[in-house]
N, C-alpha and C. Protein backbone atom coordinates (compact mmCIF):
# COMPACT_ATOMS: atom_id res chain seq x y z
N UNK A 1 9.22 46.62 -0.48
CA UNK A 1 9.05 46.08 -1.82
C UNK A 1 10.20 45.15 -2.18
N UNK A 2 11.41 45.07 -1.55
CA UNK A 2 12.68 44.50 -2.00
C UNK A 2 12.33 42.74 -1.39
N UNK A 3 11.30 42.86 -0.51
CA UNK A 3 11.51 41.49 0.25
C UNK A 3 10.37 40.58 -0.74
N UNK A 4 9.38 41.24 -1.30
CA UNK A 4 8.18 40.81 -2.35
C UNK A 4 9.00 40.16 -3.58
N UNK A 5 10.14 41.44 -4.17
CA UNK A 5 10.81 41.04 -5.12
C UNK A 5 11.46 39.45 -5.16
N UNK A 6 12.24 39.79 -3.83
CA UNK A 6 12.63 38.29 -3.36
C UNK A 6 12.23 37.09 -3.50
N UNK A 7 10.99 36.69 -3.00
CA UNK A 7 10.00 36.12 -2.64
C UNK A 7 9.53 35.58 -4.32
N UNK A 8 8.90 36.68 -5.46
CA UNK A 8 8.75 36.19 -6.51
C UNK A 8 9.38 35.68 -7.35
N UNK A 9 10.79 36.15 -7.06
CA UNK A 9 12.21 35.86 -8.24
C UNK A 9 12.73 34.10 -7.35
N UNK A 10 12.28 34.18 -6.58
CA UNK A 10 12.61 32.57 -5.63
C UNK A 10 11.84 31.18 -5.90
N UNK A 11 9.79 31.94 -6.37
CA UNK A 11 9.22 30.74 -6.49
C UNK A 11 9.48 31.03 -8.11
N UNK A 12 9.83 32.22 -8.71
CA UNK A 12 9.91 31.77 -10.44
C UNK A 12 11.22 30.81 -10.83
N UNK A 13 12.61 30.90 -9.60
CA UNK A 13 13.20 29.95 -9.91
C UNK A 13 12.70 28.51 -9.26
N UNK A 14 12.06 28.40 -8.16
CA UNK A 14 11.59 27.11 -8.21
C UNK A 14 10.56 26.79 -9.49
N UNK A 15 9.75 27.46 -9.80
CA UNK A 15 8.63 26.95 -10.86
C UNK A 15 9.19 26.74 -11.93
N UNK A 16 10.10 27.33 -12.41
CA UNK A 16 11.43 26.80 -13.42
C UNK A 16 11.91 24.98 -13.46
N UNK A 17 12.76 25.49 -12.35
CA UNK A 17 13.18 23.90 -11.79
C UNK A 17 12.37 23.22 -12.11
N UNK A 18 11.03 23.11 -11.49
CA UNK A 18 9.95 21.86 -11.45
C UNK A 18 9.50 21.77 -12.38
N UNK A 19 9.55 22.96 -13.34
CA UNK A 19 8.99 22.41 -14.68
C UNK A 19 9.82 21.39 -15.61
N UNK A 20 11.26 21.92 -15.56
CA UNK A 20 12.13 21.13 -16.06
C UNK A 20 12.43 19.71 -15.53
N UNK A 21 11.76 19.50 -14.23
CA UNK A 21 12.29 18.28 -13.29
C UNK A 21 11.58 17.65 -13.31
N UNK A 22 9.93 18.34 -13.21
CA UNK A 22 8.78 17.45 -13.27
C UNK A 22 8.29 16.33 -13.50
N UNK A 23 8.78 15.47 -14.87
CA UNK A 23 8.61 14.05 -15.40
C UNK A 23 9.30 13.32 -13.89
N UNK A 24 10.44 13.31 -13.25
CA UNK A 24 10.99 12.38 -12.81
C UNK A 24 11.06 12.41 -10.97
N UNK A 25 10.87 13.60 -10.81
CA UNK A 25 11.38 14.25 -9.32
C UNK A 25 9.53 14.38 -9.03
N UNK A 26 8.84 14.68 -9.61
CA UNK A 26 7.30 15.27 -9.07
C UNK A 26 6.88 15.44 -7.65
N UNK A 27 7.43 14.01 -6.78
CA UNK A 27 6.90 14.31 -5.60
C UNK A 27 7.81 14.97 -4.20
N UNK A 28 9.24 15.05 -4.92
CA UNK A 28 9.86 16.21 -4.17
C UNK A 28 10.03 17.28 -4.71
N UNK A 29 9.44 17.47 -6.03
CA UNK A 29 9.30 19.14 -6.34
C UNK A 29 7.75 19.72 -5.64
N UNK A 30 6.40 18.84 -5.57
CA UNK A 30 5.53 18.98 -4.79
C UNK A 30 6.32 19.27 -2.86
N UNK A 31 6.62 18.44 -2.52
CA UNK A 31 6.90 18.30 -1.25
C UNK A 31 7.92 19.89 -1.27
N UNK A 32 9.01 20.23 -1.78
CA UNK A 32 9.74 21.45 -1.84
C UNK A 32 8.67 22.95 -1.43
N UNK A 33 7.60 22.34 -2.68
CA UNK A 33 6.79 24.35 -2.89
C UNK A 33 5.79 24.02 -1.28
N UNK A 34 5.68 22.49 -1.46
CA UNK A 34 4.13 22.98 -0.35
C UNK A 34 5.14 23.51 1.34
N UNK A 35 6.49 22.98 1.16
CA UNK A 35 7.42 23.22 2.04
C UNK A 35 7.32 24.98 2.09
N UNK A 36 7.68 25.17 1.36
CA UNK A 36 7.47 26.80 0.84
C UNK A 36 6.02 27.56 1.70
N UNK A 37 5.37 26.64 1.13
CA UNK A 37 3.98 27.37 1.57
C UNK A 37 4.02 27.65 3.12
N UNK A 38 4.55 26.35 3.84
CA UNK A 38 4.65 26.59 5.28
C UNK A 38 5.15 27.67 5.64
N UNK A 39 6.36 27.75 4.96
CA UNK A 39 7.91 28.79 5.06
C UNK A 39 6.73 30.20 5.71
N UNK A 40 5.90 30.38 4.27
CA UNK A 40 5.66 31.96 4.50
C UNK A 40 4.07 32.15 6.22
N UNK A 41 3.74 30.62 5.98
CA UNK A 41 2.76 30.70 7.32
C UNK A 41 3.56 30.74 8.32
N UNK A 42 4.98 30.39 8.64
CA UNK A 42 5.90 30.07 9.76
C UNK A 42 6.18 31.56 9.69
N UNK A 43 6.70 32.18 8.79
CA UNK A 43 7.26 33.81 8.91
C UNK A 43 5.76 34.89 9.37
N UNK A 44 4.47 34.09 8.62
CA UNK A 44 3.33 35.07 9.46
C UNK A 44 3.34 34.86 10.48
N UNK A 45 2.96 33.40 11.11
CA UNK A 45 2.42 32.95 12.82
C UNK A 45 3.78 33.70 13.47
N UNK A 46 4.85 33.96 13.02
CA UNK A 46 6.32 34.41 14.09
C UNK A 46 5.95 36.35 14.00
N UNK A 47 5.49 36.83 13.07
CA UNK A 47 5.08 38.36 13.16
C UNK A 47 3.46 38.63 14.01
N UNK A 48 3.12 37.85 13.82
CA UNK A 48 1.41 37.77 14.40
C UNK A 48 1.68 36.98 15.84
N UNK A 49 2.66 36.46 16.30
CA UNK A 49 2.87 35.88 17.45
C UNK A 49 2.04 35.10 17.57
N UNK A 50 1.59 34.09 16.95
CA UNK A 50 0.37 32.84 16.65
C UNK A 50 1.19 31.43 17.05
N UNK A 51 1.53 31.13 18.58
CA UNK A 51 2.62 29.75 18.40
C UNK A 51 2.00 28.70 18.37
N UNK A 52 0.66 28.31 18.49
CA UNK A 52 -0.13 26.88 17.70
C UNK A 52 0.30 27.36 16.12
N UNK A 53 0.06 27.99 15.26
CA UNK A 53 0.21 28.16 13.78
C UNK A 53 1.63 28.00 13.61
N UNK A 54 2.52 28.60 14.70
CA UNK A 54 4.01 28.31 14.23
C UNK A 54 4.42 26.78 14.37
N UNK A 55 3.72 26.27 15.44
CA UNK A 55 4.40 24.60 15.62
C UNK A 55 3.84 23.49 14.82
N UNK A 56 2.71 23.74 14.35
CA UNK A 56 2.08 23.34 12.91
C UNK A 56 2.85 23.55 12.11
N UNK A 57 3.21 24.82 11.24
CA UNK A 57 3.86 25.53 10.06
C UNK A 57 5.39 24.53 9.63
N UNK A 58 5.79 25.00 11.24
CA UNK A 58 7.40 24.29 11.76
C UNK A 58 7.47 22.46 11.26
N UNK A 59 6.44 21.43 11.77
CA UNK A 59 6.32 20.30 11.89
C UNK A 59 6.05 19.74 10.58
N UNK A 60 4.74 20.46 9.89
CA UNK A 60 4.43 20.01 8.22
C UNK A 60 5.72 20.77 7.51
N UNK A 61 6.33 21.97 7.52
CA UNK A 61 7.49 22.11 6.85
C UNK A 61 8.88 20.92 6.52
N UNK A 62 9.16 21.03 8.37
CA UNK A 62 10.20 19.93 8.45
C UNK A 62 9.74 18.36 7.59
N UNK A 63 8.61 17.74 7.78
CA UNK A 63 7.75 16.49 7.10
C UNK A 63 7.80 16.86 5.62
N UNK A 64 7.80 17.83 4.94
CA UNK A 64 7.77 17.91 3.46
C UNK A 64 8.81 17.91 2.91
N UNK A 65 10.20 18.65 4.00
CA UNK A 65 11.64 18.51 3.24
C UNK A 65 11.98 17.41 3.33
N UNK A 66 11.48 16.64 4.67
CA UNK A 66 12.40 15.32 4.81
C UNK A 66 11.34 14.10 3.39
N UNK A 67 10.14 14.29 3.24
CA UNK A 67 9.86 13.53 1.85
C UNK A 67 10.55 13.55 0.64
N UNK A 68 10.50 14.88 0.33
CA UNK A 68 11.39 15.45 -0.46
C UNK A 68 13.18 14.91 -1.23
N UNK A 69 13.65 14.68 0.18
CA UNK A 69 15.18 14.22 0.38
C UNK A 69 14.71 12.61 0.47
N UNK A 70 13.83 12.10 1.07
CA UNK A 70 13.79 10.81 1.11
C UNK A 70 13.88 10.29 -0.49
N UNK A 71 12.50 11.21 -0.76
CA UNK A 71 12.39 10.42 -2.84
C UNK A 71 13.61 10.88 -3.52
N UNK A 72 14.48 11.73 -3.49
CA UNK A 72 15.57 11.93 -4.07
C UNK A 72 16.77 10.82 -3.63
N UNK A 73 16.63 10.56 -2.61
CA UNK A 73 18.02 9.74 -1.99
C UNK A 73 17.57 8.36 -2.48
N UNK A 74 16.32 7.78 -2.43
CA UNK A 74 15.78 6.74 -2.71
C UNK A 74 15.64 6.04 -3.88
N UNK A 75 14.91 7.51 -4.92
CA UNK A 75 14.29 6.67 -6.04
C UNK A 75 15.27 7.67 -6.90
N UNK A 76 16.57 7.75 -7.18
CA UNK A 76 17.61 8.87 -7.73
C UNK A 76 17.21 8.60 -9.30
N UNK A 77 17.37 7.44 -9.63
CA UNK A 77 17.26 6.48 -11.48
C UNK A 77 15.86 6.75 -11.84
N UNK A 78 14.78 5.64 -10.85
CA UNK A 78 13.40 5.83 -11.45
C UNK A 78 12.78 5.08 -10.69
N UNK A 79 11.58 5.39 -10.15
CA UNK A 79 10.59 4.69 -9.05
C UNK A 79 9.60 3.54 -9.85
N UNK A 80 9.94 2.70 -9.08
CA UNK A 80 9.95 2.07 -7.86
C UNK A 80 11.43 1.18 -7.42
N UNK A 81 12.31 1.64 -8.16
CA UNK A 81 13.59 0.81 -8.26
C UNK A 81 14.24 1.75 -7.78
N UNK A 82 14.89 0.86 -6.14
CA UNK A 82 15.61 1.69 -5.00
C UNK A 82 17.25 1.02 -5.36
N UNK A 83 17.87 2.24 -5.93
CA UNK A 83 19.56 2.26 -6.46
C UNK A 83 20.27 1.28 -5.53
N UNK A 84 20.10 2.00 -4.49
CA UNK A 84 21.01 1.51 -3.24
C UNK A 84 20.88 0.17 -2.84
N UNK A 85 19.68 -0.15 -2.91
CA UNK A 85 19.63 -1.92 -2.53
C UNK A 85 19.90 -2.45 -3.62
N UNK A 86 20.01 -2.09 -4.98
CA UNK A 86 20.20 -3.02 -6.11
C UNK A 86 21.31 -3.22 -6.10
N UNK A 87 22.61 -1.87 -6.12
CA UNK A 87 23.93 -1.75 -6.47
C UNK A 87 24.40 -2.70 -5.54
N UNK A 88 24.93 -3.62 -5.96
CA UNK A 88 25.68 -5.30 -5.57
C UNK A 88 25.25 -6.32 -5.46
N UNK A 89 23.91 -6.11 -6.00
CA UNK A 89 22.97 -7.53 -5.62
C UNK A 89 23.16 -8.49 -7.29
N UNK A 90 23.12 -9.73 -6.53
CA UNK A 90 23.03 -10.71 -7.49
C UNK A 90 21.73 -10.52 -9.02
N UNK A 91 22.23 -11.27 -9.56
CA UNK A 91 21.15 -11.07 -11.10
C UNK A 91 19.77 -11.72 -10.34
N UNK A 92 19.94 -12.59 -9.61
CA UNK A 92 18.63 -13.60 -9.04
C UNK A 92 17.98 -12.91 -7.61
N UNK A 93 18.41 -12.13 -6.93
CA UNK A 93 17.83 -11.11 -6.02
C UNK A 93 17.27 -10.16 -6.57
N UNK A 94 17.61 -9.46 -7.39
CA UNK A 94 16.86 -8.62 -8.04
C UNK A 94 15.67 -9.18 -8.79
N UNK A 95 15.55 -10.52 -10.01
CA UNK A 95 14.34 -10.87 -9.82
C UNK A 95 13.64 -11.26 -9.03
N UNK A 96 14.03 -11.92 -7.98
CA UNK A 96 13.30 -12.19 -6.52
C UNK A 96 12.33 -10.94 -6.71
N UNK A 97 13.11 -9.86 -6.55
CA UNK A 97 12.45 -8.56 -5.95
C UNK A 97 11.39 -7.89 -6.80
N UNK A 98 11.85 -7.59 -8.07
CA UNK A 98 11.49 -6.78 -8.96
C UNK A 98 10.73 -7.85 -10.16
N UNK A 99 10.57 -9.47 -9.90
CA UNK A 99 10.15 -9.93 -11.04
C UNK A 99 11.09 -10.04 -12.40
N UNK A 100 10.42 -10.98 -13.38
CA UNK A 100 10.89 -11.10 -14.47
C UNK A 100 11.34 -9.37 -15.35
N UNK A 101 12.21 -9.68 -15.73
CA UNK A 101 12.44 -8.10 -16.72
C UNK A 101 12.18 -8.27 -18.20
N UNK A 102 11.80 -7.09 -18.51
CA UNK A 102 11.48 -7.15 -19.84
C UNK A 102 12.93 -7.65 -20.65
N UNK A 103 14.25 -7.48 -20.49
CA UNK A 103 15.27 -7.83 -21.20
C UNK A 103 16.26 -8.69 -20.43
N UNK A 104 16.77 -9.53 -20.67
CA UNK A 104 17.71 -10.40 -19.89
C UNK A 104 18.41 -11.00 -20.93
N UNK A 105 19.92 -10.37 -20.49
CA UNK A 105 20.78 -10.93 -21.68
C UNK A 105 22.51 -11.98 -21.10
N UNK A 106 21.98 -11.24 -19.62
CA UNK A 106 22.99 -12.36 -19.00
C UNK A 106 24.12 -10.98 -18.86
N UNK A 107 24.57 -10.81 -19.27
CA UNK A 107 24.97 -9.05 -18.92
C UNK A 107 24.37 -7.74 -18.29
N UNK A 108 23.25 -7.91 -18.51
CA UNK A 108 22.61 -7.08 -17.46
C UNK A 108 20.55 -7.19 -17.73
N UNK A 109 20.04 -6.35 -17.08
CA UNK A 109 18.38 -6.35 -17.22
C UNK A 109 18.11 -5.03 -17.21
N UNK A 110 17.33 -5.07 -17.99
CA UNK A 110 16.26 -3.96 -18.54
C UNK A 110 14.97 -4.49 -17.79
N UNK A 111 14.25 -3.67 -16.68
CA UNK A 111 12.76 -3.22 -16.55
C UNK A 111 11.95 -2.28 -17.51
N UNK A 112 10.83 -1.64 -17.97
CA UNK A 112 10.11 -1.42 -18.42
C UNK A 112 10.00 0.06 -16.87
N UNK A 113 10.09 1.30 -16.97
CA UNK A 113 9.47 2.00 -15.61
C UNK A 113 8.05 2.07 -16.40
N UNK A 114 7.61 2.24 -14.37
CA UNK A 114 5.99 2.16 -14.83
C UNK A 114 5.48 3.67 -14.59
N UNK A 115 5.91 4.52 -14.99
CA UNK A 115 5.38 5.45 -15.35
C UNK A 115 3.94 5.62 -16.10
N UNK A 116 2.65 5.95 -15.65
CA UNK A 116 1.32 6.23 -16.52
C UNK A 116 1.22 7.37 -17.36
N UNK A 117 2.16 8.27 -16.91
CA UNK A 117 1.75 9.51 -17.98
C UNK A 117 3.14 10.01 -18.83
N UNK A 118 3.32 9.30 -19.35
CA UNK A 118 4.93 9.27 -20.05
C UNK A 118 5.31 8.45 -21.04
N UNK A 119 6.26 8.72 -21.79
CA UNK A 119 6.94 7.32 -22.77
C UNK A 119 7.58 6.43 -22.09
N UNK A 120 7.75 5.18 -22.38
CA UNK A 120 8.17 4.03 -21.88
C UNK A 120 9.65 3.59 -21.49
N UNK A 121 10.20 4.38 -20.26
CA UNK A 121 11.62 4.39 -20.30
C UNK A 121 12.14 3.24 -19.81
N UNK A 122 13.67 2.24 -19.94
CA UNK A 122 13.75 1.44 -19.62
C UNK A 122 14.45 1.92 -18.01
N UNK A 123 14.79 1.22 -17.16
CA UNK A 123 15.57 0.90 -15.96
C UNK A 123 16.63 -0.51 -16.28
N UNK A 124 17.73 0.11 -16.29
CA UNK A 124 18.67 -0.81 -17.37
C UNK A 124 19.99 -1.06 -15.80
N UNK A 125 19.77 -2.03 -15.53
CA UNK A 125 21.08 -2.86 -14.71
C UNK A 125 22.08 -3.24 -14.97
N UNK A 126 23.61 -3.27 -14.96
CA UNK A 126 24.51 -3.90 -15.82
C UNK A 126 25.15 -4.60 -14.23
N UNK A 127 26.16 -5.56 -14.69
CA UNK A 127 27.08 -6.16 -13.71
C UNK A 127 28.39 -6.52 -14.02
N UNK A 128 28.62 -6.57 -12.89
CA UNK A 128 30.40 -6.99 -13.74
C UNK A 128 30.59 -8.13 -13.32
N UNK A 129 32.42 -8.82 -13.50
CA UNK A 129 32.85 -9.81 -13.88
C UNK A 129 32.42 -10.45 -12.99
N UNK A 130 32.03 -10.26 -11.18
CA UNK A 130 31.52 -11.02 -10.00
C UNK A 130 30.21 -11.29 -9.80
N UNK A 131 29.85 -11.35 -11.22
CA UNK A 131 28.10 -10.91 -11.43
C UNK A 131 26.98 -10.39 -10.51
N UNK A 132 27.80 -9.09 -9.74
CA UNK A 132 27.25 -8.50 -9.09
C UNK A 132 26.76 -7.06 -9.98
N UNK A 133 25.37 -6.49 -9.51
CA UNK A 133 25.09 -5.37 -9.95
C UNK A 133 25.86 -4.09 -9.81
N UNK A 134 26.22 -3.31 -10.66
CA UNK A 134 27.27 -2.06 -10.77
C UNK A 134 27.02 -1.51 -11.40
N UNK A 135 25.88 -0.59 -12.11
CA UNK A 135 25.45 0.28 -12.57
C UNK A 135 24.31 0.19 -13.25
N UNK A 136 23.36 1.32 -12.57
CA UNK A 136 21.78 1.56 -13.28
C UNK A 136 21.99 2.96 -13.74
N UNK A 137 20.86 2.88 -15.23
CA UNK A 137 20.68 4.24 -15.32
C UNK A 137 19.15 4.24 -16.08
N UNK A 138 19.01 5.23 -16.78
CA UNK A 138 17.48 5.11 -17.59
C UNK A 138 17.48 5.74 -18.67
N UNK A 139 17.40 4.56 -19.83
CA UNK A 139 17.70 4.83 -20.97
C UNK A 139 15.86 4.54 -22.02
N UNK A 140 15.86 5.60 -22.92
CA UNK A 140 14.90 5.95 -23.55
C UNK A 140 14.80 4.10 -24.66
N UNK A 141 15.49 3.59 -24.52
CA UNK A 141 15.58 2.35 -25.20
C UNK A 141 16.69 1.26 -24.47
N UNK A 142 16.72 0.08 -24.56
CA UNK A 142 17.12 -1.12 -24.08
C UNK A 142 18.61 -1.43 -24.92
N UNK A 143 19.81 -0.95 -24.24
CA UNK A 143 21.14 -1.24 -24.67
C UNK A 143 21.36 -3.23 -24.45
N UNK A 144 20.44 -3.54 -23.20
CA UNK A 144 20.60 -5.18 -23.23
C UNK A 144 19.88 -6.19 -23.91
N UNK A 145 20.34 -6.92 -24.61
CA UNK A 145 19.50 -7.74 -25.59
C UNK A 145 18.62 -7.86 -26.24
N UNK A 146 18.76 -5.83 -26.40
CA UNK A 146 17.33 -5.36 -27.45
C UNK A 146 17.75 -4.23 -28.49
């Protein structure tokens, strides 16, 4: 009974987490539980001695954490705007990339995220004196030229 206990007090703190995380993280809090799901088919196929079910279990497990870590490392601010390629890029590479922005004040740009089931958060760019990009974050309203 102590290992059941375990087991429920583990997905009530994940179902916690994801509820609280949900708006922004969704598809590595998905990718995390269905990770989970493998977890407990990998711990049956290894008691039932089933090694097609374990190298399945093993392969979609490993594939759901590494999604997981990918959308976190990737889309950290807000998707579809990847941090890492922005942070140092010119004001004119980034529209290259990302199009006109909803705010342009010559100090930095505001996108619009395209979120469908949500309020309208901005993706806000600033730069410094080498008018290179140096900090994004996501603000519920437009600090640049709005």
């Amino acid at each position: 009974m102590g290992i059941l206990n375990w087991i429920c007090g583990y997905f009530w703190i994940l179902f916690m987490v994801a509820y609280y995380f949900w708006i922004e993280f969704w598809p590595a809090i998905v990718s995390v539980l269905v990770a989970d799901a493998f977890l407990i088919l990998l711990c049956w196929s290894i008691s039932h001695k089933k090694r097609t079910v374990m190298k399945i279990a093993t392969a979609a497990m490993v594939f759901c954490f590494t999604v997981a870590i990918t959308w976190c490392v990737l889309f950290p601010t807000a998707y579809p705007y990847v941090d890492l390629w922005v942070l140092g890029k010119t004001e004119e590479q980034i529209i290259e990339v990302y199009g006109e922005p909803e705010y342009n004040d010559g100090r930095g740009l505001a996108y619009k995220t395209k979120w469908v089931f949500m309020d309208m958060d901005y993706y806000v760019i600033e730069f410094n004196e080498n008018d290179k990009a140096c900090y994004v974050f996501e603000a519920p309203w437009t600090p640049v030229g709005g």
